[in-house]
Every structure is written in structure tokens, then in C-alpha cells.
C-alpha atoms as a PDB file:
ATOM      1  CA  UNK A   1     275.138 -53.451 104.721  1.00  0.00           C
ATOM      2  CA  UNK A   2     274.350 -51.224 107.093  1.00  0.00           C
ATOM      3  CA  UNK A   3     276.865 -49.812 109.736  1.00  0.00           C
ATOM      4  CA  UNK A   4     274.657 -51.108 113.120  1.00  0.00           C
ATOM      5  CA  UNK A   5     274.727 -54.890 111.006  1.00  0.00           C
ATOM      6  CA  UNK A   6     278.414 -54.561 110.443  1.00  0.00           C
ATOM      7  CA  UNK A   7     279.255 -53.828 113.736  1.00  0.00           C
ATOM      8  CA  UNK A   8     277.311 -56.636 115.332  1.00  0.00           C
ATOM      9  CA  UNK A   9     278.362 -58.985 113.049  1.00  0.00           C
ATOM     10  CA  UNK A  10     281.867 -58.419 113.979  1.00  0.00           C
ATOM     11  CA  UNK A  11     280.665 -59.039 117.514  1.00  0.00           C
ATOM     12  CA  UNK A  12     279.989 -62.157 116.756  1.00  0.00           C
ATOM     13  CA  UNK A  13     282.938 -63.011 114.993  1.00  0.00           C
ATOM     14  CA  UNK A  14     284.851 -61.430 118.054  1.00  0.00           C
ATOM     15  CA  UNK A  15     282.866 -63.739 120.572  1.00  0.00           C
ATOM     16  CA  UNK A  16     282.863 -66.750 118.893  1.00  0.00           C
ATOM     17  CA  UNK A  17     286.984 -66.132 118.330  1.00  0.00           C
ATOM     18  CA  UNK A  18     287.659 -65.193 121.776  1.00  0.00           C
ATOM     19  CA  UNK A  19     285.460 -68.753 122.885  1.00  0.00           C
ATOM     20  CA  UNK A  20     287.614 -70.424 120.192  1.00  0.00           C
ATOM     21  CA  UNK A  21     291.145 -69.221 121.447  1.00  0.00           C
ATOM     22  CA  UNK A  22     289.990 -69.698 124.979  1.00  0.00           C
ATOM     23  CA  UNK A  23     290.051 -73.611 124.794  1.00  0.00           C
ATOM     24  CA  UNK A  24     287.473 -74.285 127.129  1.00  0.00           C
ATOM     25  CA  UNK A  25     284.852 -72.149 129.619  1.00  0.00           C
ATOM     26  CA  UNK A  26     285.524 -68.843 130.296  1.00  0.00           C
ATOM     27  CA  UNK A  27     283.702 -66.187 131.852  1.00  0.00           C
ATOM     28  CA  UNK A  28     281.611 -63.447 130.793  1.00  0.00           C
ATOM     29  CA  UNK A  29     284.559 -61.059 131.883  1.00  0.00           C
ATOM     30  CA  UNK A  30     287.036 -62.898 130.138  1.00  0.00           C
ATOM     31  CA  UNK A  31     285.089 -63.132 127.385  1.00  0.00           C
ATOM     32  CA  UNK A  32     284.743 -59.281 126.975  1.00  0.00           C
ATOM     33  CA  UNK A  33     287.967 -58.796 127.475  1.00  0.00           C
ATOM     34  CA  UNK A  34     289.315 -61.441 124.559  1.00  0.00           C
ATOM     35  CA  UNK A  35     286.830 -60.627 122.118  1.00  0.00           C
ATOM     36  CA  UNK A  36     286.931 -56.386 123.318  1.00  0.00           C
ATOM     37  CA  UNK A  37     283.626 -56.211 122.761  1.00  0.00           C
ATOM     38  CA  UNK A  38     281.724 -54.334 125.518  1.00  0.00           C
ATOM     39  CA  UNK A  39     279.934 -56.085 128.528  1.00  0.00           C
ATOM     40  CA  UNK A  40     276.366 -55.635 127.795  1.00  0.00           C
ATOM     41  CA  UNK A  41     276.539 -56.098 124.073  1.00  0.00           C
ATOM     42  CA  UNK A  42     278.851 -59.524 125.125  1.00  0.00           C
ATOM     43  CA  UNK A  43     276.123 -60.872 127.586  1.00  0.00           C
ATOM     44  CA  UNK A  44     273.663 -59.760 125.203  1.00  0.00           C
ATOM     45  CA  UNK A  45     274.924 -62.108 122.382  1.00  0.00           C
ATOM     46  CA  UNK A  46     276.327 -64.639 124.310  1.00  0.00           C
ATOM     47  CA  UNK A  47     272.724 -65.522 125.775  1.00  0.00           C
ATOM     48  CA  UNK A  48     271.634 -65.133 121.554  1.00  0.00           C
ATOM     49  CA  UNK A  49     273.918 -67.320 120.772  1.00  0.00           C
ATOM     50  CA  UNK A  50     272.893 -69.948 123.452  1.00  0.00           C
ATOM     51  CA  UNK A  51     269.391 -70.241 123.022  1.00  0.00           C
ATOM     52  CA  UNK A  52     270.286 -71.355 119.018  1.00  0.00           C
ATOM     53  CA  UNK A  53     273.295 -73.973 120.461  1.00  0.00           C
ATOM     54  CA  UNK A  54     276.305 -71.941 119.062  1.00  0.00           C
ATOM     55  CA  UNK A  55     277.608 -71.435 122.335  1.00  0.00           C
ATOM     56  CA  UNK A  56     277.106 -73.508 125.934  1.00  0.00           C
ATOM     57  CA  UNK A  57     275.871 -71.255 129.017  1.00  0.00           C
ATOM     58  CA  UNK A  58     276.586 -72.593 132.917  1.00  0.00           C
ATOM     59  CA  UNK A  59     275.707 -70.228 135.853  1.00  0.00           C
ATOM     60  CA  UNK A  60     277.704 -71.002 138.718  1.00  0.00           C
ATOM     61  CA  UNK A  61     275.925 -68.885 141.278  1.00  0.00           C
ATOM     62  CA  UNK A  62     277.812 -65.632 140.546  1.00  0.00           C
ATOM     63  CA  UNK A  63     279.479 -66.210 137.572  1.00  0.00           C
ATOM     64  CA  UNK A  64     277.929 -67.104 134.173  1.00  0.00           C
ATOM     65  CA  UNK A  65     280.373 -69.339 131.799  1.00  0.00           C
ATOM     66  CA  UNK A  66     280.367 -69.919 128.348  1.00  0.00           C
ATOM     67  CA  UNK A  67     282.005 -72.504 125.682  1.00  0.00           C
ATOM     68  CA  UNK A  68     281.440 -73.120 122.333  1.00  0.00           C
ATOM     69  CA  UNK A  69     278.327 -74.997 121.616  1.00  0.00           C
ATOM     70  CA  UNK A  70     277.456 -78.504 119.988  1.00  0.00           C
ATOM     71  CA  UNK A  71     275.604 -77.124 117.018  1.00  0.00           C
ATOM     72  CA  UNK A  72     278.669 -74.561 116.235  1.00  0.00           C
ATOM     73  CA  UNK A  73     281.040 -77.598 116.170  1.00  0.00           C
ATOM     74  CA  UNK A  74     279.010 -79.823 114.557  1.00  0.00           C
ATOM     75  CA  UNK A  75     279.181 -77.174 111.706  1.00  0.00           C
ATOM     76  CA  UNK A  76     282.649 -76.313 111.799  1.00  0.00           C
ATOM     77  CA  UNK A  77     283.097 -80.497 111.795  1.00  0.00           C
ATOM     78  CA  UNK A  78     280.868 -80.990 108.676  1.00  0.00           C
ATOM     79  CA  UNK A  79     282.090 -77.874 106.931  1.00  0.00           C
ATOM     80  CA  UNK A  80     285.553 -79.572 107.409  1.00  0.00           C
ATOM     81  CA  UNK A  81     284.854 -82.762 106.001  1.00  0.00           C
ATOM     82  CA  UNK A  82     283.008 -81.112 103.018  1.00  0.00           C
ATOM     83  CA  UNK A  83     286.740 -79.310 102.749  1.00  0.00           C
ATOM     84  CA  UNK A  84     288.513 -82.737 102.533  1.00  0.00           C
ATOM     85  CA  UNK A  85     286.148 -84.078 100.541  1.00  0.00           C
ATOM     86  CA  UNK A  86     286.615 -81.475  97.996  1.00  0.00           C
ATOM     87  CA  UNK A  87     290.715 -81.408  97.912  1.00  0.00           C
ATOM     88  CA  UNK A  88     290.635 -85.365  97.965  1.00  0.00           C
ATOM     89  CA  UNK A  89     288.304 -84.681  94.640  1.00  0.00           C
ATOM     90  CA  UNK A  90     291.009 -82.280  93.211  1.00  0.00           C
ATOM     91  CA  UNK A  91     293.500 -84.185  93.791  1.00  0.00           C
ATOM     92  CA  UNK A  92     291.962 -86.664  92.008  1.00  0.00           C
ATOM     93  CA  UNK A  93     290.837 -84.109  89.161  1.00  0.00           C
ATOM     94  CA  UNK A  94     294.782 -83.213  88.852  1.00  0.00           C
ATOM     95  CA  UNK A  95     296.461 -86.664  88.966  1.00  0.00           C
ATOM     96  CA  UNK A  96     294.199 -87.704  85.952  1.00  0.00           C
ATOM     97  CA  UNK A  97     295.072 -84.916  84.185  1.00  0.00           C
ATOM     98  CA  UNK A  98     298.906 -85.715  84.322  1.00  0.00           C
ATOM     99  CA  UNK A  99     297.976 -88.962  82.959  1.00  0.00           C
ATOM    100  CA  UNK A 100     298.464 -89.338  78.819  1.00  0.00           C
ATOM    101  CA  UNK A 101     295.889 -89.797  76.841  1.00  0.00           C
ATOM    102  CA  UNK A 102     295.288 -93.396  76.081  1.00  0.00           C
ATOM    103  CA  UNK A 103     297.109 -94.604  72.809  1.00  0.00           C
ATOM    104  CA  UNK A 104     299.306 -91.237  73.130  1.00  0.00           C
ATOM    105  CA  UNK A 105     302.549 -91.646  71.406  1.00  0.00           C
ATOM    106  CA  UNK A 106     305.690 -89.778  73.707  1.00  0.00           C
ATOM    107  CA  UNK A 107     306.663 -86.559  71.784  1.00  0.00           C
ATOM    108  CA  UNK A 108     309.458 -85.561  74.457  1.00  0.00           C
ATOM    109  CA  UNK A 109     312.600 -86.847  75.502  1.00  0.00           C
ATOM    110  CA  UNK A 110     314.738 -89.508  73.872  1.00  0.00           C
ATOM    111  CA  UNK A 111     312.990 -91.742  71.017  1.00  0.00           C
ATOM    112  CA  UNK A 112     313.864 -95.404  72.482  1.00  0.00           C
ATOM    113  CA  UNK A 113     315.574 -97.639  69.996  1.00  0.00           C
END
């Protein structure tokens, strides 16, 4: 990977973070200044990642706000039920394999009279 792709990939991750530990809108300012990312490159993915619904844009005259979008939390949502899912089969997985076999006879502990 090459060094320019690295670095704005960890833009993104820095953005989308900084949106995430906001709770809410925040500003393009306060944006830049959470995620440290510089202003340009900020505005310049925050308006990327609003036109594919990762992130929610309002323009309040002067200010431009962002939030997380629908489409990123509708994947964080179904990646977390796929998580569940998965454990919940696990679980499942392990509990049967505590289980005897059927028609095993007990080789441990006291023999019962």
C-alpha cells in the first residue's frame, strides 16, 4: 500500500472516529480538530463521505455540520448482529461439546454403588 493510500485511509478512520466520539453534529472545525486531520483534507472527505451516506451534511448559513450517516450505521448495525449471531453459534458449538457422548460410560470421579 502505498504511503498517499495509507495516509488517507487513516483520514478516514480519524473522521469517522472523531464523528463517532462526538455524539451528535459537530462542525467542520470541530471536526478537524478531533480527528487532527487538516481543514481542507477534512472538508474534502467529509463532502466524499456524504455524497455515499457515511456521513450527514447540514449547512447552516455559515457553518457546515456533519453526523454520522444512515448507511454507516446501518452497517455498523448489521455487522453487529452478524457478531451476535456468530458468538450465540459458538456458544452453542461449545456447550455441545461439554456434553458426553451418548451411551458414554463416566470414567472420572467416584464409581456409584
Amino acid at each position: 500500500m502505498s504511503d498517499e493510500i495509507h495516509l488517507a485511509t487513516s483520514d478516514v478512520i480519524a473522521i469517522v472516529n472523531a464523528l463517532l466520539n462526538h455524539n451528535g453534529w459537530a462542525s467542520t472545525r470541530q471536526v478537524q480538530v478531533l480527528s487532527g486531520v487538516h481543514r481542507d483534507t477534512a472538508r474534502r472527505v467529509l463532502g466524499e463521505l456524504a455524497r455515499h451516506g457515511w456521513v450527514a451534511h447540514a449547512s447552516d448559513g455559515d457553518a457546515d455540520r456533519w453526523s454520522l450517516g444512515p448507511e454507516l450505521i446501518a452497517i455498523a448495525n448489521a455487522w453487529t448482529r452478524a457478531l451476535v449471531a456468530e458468538q450465540q453459534r459458538l456458544r452453542a458449538l461449545f456447550d455441545l461439546a461439554q456434553l458426553p457422548p451418548a451411551g458414554a460410560v463416566r470414567t472420572e470421579g467416584p464409581c456409584p454403588s
